[in-house]
C-alpha atoms as a PDB file:
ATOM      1  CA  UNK A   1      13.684   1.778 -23.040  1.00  0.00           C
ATOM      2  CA  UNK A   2      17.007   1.998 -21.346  1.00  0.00           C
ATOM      3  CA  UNK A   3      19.355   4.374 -20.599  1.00  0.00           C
ATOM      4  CA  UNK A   4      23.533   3.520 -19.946  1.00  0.00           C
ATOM      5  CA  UNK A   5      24.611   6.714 -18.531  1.00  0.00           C
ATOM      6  CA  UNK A   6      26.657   6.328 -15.565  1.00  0.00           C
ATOM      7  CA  UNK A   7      28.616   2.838 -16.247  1.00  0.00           C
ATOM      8  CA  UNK A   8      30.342   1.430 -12.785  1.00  0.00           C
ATOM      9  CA  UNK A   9      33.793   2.101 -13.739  1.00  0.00           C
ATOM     10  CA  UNK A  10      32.906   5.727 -13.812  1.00  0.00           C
ATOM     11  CA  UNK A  11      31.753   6.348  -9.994  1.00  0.00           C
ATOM     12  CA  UNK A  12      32.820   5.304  -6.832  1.00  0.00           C
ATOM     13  CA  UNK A  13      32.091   2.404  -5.464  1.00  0.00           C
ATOM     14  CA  UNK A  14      29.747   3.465  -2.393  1.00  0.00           C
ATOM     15  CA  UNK A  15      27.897   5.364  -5.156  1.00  0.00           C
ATOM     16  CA  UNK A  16      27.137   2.414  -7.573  1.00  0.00           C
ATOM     17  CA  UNK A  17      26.239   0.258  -4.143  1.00  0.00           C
ATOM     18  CA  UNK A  18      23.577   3.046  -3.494  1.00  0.00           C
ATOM     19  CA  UNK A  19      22.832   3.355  -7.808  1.00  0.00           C
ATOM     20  CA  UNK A  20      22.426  -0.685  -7.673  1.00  0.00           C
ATOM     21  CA  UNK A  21      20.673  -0.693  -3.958  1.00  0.00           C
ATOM     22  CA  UNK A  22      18.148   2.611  -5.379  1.00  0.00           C
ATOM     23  CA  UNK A  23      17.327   1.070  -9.268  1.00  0.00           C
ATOM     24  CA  UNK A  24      16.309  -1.911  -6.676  1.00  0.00           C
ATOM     25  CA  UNK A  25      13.816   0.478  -4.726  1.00  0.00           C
ATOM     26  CA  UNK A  26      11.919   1.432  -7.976  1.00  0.00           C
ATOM     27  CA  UNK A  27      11.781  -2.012  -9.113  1.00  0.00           C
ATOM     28  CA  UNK A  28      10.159  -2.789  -5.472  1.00  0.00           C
ATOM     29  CA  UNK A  29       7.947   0.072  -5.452  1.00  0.00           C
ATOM     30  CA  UNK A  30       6.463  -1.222  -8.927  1.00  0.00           C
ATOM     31  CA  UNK A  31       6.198  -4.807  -7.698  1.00  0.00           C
ATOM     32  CA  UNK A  32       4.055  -3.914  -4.925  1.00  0.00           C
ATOM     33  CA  UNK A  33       1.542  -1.740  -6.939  1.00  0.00           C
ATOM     34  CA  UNK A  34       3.434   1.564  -5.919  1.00  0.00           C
ATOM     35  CA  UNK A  35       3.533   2.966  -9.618  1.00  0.00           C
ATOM     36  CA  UNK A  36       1.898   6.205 -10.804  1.00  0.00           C
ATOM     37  CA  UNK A  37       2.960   6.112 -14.483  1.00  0.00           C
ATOM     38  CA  UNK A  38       6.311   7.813 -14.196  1.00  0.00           C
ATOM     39  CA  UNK A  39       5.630  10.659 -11.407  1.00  0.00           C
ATOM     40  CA  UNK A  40       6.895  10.042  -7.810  1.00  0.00           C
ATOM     41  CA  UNK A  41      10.086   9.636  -6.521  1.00  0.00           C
ATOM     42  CA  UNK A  42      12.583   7.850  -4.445  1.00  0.00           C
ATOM     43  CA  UNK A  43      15.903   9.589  -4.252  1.00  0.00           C
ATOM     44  CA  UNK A  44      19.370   8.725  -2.077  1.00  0.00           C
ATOM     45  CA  UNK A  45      22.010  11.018  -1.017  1.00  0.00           C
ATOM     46  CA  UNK A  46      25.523  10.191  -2.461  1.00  0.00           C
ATOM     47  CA  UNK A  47      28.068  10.289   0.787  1.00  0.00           C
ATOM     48  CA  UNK A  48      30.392  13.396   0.497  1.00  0.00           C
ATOM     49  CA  UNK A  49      30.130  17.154   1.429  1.00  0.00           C
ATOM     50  CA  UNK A  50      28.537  18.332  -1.838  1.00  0.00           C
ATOM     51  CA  UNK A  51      25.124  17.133  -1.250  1.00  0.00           C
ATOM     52  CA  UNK A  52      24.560  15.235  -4.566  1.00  0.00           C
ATOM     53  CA  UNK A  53      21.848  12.953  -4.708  1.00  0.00           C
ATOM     54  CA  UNK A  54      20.257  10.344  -7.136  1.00  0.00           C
ATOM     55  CA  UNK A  55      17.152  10.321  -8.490  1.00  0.00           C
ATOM     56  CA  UNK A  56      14.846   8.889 -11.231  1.00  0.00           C
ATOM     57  CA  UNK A  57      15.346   9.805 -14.587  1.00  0.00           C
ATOM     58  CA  UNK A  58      12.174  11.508 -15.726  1.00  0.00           C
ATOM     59  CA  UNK A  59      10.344   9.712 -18.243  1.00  0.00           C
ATOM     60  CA  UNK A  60      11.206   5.960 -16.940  1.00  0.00           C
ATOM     61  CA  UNK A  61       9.223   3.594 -15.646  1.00  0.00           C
ATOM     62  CA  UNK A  62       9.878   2.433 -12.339  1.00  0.00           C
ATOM     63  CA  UNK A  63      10.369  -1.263 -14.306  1.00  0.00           C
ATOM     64  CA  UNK A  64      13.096   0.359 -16.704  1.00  0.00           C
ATOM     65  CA  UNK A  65      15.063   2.329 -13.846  1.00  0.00           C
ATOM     66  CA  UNK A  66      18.704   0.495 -13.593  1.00  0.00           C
ATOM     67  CA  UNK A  67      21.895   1.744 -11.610  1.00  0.00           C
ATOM     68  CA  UNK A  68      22.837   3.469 -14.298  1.00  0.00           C
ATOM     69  CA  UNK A  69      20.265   5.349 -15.775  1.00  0.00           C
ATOM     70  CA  UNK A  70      19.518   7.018 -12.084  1.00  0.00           C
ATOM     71  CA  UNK A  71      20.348  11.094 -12.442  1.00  0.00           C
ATOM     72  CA  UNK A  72      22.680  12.679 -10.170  1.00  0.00           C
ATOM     73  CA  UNK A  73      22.006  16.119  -9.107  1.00  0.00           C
ATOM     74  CA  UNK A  74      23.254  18.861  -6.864  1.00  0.00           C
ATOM     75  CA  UNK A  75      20.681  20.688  -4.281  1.00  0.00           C
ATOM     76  CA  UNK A  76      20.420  23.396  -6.809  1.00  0.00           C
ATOM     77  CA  UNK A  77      19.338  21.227  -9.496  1.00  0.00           C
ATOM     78  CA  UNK A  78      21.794  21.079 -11.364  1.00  0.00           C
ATOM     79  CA  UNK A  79      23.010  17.609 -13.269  1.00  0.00           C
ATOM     80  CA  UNK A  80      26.071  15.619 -12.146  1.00  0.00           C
ATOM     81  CA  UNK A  81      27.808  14.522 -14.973  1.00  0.00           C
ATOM     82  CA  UNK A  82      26.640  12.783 -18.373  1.00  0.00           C
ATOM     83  CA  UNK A  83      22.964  12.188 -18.998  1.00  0.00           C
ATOM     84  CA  UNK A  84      20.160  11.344 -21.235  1.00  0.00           C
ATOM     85  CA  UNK A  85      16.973  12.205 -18.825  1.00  0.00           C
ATOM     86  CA  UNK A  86      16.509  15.080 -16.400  1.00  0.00           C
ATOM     87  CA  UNK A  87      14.929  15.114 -12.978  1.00  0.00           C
ATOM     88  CA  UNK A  88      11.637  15.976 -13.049  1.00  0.00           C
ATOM     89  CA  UNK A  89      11.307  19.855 -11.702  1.00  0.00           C
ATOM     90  CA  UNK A  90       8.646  19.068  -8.524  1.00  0.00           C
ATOM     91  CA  UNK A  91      10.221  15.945  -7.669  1.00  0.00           C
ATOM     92  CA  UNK A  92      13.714  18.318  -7.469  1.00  0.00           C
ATOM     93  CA  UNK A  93      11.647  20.624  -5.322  1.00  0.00           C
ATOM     94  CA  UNK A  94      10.144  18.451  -2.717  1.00  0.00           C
ATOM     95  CA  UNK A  95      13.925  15.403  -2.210  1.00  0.00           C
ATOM     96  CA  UNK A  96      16.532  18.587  -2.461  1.00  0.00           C
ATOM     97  CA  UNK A  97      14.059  20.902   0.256  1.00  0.00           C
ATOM     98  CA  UNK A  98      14.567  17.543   2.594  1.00  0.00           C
ATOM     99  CA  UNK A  99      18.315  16.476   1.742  1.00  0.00           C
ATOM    100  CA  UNK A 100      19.719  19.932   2.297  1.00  0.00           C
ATOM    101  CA  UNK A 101      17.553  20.092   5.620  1.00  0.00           C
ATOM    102  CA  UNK A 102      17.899  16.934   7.085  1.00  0.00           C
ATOM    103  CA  UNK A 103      21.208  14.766   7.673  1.00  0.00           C
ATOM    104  CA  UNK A 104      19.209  11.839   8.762  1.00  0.00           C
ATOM    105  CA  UNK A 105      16.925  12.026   5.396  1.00  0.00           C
ATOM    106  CA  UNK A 106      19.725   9.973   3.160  1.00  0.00           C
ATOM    107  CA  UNK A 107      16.934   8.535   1.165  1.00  0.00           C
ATOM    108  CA  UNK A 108      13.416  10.228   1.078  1.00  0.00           C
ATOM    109  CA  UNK A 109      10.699   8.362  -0.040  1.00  0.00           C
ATOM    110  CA  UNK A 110       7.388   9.593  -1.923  1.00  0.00           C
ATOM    111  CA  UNK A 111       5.145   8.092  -4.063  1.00  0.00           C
ATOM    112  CA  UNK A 112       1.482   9.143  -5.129  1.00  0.00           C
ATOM    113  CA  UNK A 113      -0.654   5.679  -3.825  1.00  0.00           C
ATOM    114  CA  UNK A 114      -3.918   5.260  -4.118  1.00  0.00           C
ATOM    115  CA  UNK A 115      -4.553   4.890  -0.180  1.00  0.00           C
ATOM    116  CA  UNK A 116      -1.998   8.053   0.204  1.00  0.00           C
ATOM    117  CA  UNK A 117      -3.441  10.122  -1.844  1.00  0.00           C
ATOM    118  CA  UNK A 118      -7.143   9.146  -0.544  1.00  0.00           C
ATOM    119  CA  UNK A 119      -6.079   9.996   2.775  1.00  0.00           C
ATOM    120  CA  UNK A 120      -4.543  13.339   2.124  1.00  0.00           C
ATOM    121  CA  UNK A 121      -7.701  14.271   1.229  1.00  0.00           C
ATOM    122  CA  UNK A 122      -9.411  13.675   4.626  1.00  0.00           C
ATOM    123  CA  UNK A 123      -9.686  16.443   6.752  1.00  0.00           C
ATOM    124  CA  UNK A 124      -8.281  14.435  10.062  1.00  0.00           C
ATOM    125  CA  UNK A 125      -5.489  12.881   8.696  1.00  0.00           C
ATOM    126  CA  UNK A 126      -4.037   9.563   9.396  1.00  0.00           C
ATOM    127  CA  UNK A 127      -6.536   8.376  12.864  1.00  0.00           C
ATOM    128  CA  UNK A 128      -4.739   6.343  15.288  1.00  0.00           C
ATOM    129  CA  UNK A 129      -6.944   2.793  14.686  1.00  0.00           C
ATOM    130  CA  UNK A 130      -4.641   0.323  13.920  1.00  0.00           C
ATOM    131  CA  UNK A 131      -0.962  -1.015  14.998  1.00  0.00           C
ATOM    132  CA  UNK A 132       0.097   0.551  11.825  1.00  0.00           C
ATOM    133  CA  UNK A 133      -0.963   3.725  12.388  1.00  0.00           C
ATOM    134  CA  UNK A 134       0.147   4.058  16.155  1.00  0.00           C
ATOM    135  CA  UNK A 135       3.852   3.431  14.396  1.00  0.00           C
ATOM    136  CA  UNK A 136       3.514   7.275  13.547  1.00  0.00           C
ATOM    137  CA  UNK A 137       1.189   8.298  16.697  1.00  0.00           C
ATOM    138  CA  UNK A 138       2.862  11.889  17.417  1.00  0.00           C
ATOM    139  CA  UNK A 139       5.720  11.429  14.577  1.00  0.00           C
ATOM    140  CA  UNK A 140       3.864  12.121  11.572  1.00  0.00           C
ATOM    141  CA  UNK A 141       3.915  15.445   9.836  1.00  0.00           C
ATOM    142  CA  UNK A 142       1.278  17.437   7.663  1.00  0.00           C
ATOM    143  CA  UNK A 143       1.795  20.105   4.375  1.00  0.00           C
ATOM    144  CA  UNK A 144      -0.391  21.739   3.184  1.00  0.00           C
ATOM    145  CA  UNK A 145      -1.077  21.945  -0.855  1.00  0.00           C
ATOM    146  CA  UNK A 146       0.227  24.712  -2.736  1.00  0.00           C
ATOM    147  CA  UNK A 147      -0.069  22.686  -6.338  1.00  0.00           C
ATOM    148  CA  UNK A 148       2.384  20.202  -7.689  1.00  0.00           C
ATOM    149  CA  UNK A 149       5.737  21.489  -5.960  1.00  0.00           C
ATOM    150  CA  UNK A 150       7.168  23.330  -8.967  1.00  0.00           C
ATOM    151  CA  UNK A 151       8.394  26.939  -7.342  1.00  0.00           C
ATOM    152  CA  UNK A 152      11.727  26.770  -5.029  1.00  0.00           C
ATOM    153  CA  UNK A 153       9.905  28.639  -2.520  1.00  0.00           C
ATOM    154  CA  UNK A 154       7.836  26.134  -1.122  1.00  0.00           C
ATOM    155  CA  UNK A 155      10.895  24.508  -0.239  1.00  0.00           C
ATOM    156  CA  UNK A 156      11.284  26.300   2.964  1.00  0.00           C
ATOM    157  CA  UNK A 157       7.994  25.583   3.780  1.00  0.00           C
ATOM    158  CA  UNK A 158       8.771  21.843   3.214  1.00  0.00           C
ATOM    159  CA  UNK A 159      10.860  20.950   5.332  1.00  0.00           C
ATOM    160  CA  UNK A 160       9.180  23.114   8.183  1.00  0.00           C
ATOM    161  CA  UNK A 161       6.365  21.162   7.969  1.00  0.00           C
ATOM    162  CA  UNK A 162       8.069  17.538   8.010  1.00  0.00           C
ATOM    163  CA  UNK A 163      10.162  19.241  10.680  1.00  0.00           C
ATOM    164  CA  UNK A 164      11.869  16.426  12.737  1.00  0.00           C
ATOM    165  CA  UNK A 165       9.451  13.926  12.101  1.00  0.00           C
ATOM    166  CA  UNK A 166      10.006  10.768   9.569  1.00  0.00           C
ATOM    167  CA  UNK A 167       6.810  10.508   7.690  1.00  0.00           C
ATOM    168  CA  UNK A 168       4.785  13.174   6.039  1.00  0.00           C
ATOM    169  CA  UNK A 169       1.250  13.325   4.555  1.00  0.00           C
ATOM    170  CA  UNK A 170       1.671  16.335   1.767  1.00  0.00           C
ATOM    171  CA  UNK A 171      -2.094  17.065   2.142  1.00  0.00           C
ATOM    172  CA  UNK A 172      -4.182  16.489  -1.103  1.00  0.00           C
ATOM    173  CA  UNK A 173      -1.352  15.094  -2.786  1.00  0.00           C
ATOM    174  CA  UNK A 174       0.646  12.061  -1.269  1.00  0.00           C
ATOM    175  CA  UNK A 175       2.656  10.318   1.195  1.00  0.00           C
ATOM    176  CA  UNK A 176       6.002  11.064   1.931  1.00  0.00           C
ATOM    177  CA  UNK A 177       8.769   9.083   4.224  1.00  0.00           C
ATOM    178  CA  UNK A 178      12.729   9.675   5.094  1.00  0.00           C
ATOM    179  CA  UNK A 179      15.058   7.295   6.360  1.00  0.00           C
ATOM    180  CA  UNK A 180      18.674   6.883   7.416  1.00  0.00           C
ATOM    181  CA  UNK A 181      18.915   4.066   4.718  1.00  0.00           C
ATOM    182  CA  UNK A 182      16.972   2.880   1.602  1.00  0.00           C
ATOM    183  CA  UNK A 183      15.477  -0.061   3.419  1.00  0.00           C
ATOM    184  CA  UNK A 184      14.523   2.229   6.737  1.00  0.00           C
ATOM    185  CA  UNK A 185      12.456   4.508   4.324  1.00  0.00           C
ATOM    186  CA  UNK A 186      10.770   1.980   2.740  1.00  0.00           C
ATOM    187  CA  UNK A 187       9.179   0.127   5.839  1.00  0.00           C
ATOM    188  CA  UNK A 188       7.951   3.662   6.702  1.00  0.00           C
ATOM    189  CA  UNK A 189       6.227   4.025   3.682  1.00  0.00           C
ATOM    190  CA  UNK A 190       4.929   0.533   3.490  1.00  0.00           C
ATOM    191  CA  UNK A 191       3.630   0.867   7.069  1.00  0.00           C
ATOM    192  CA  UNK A 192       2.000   4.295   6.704  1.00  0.00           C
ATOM    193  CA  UNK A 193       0.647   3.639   3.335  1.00  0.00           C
ATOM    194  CA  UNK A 194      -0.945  -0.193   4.860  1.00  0.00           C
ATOM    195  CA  UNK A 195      -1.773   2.437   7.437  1.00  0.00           C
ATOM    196  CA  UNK A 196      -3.792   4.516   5.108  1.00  0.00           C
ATOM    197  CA  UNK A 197      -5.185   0.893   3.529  1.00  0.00           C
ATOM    198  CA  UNK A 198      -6.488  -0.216   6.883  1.00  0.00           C
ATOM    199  CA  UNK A 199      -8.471   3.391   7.354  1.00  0.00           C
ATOM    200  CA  UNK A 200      -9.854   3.105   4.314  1.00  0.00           C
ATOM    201  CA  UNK A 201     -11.491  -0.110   4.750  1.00  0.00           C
ATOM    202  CA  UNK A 202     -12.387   0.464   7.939  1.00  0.00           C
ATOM    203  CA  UNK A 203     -14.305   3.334   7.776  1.00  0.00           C
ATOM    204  CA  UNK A 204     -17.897   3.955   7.140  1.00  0.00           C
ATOM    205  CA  UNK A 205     -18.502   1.724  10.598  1.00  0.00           C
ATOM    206  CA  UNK A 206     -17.798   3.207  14.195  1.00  0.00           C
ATOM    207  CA  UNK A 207     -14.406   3.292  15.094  1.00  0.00           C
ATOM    208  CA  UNK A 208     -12.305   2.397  17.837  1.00  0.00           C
ATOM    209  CA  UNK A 209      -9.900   4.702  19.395  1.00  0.00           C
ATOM    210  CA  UNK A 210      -6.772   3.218  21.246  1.00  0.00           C
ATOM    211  CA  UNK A 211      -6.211   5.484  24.209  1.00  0.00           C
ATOM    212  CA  UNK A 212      -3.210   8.231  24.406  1.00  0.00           C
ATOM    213  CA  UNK A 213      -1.251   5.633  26.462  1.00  0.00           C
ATOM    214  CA  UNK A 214      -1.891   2.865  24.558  1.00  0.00           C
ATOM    215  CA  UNK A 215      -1.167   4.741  21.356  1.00  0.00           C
ATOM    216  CA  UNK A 216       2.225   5.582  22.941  1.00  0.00           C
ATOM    217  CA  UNK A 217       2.707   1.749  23.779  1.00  0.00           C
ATOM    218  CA  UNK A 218       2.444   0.926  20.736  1.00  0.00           C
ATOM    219  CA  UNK A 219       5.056   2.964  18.883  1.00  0.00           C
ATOM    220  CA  UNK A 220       7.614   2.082  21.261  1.00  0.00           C
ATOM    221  CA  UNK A 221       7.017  -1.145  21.049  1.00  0.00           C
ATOM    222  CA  UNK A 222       6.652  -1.272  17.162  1.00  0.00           C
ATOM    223  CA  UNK A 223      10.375   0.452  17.347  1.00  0.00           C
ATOM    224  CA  UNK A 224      11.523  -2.245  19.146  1.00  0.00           C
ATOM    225  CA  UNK A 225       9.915  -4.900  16.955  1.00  0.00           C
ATOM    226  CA  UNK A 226      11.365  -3.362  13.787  1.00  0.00           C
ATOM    227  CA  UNK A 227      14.938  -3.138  15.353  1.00  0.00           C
ATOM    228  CA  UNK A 228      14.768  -6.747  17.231  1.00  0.00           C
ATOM    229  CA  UNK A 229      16.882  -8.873  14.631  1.00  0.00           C
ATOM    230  CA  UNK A 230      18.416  -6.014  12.078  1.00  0.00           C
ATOM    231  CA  UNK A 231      18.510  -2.527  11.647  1.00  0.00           C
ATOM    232  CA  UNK A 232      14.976  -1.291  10.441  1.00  0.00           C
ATOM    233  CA  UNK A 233      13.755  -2.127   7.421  1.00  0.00           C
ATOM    234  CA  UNK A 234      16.574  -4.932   5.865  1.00  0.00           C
ATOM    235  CA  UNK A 235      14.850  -8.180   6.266  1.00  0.00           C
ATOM    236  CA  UNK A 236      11.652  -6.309   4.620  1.00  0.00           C
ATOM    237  CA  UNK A 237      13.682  -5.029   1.973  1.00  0.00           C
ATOM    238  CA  UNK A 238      16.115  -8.305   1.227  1.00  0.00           C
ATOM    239  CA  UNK A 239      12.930 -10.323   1.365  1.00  0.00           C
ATOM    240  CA  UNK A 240      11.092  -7.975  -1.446  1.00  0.00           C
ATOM    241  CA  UNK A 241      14.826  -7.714  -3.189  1.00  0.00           C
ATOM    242  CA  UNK A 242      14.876 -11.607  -3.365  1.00  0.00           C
ATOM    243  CA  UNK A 243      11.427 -11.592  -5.430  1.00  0.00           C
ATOM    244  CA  UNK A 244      12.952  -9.164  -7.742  1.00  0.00           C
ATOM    245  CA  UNK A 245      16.093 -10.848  -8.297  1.00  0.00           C
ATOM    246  CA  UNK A 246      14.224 -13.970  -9.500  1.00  0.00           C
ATOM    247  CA  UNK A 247      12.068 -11.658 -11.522  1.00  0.00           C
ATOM    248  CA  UNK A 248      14.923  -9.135 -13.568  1.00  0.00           C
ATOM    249  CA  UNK A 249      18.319  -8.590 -12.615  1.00  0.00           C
ATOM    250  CA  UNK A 250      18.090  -5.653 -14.940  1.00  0.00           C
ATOM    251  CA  UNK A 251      18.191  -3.117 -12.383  1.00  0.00           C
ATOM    252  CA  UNK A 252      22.098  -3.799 -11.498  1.00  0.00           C
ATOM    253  CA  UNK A 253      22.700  -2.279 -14.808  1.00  0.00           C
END
């Protein structure tokens, strides 16, 4: 199944950078075991004052997503343009609350994993045992379920919950990340949702608790490990990108 809706000649090019760089995403977020038939979401805001933003064309997927088949829509849900597929109504909901709220948020990041959703469903949370998990010590955000995201309302309550942090656990449904850049909200979600792995398998022994100070430590110093060579997340991203490329080009479509 494919879908030739927005060709290259017909957008901008910082626009078919972020269709091409986006289409990418999905493809690495189905490589890596990321895929929930075709629910979840990855969407990118489109530089410009209007606020439009690409998303996943509902009924795709994440293998059949290309550059051009990506929806663009406004923050009131309406479609940019020629298309075939819609955005999906909840995923609308939960990317537009965060893109309208949030300047930093240019791509936001959710997907329904197994260890994300396993964890929303713990009463404490994400606990602060592993190197992973101190990455979001104090920066991670809770919301609390109020169904699949399908009435604008909740929308408010969104974004107050994520509030200035980067990473969000919606409670009893998934894990949810924002970023500056494609690549920047993918290591977030790869970390919290190795974070959520690590919990998993650890419990059912005792556990070991890092101290306040330690926890501390440890996010600083993970910030300055992810920011040592390039800005954070590009070599993790190029270096998934590269196994893609050898896999199916397809995406740049």
């Amino acid at each position: 199944m494919s879908a030739v809706l927005a060709p290259q000649s017909s957008v901008s090019p910082a626009e078919w950078a972020l269709r091409v760089q986006l289409a990418a995403a999905y493809r690495i977020a189905d490589l890596v075991g990321w895929s929930e038939m075709i629910y979840s979401h990855i969407s990118v805001r489109i530089p410009g004052p209007e606020h439009h933003f690409l998303i996943n064309p509902y009924g795709l997927r994440y293998d059949e997503v290309t550059a051009s088949s990506l929806v663009k829509v406004t923050t009131e849900g309406e479609t940019v343009g020629p298309h075939e597929y819609k955005a999906q109504k909840a995923g609308f909901i939960i990317h537009s609350a965060i893109h309208a709220a949030r300047d930093d948020a240019q791509c936001v990041w959710h997907m329904h994993s197994l260890p994300g959703m396993a964890v929303s469903c713990q009463e404490d949370g994400l606990l602060p045992i592993h190197m992973y998990a101190t990455n979001f010590y104090e920066r991670l955000s809770y919301h609390e379920y109020e169904g699949p995201s399908m009435r604008l309302a909740e929308r408010e309550r969104i974004t107050k919950s994520l509030n200035k942090n980067c990473a969000l656990i919606l409670r009893n449904h998934g894990l949810l990340t924002v970023g500056r850049t494609i690549p920047e909200a993918f290591i977030r979600f790869w970390r919290l949702n190795r974070a959520c792995e690590v919990q998993l398998a650890a419990q059912g022994a005792k556990l070991r608790f890092p101290s306040k100070e330690v926890c501390e430590a440890s996010r600083e110093m993970t910030d300055e490990f992810l920011r040592h060579q390039a800005s954070e997340g590009e070599l993790e991203f190029a270096a998934q990108l590269r196994r893609i490329d050898r896999l199916d080009g397809s995406y740049k479509n």
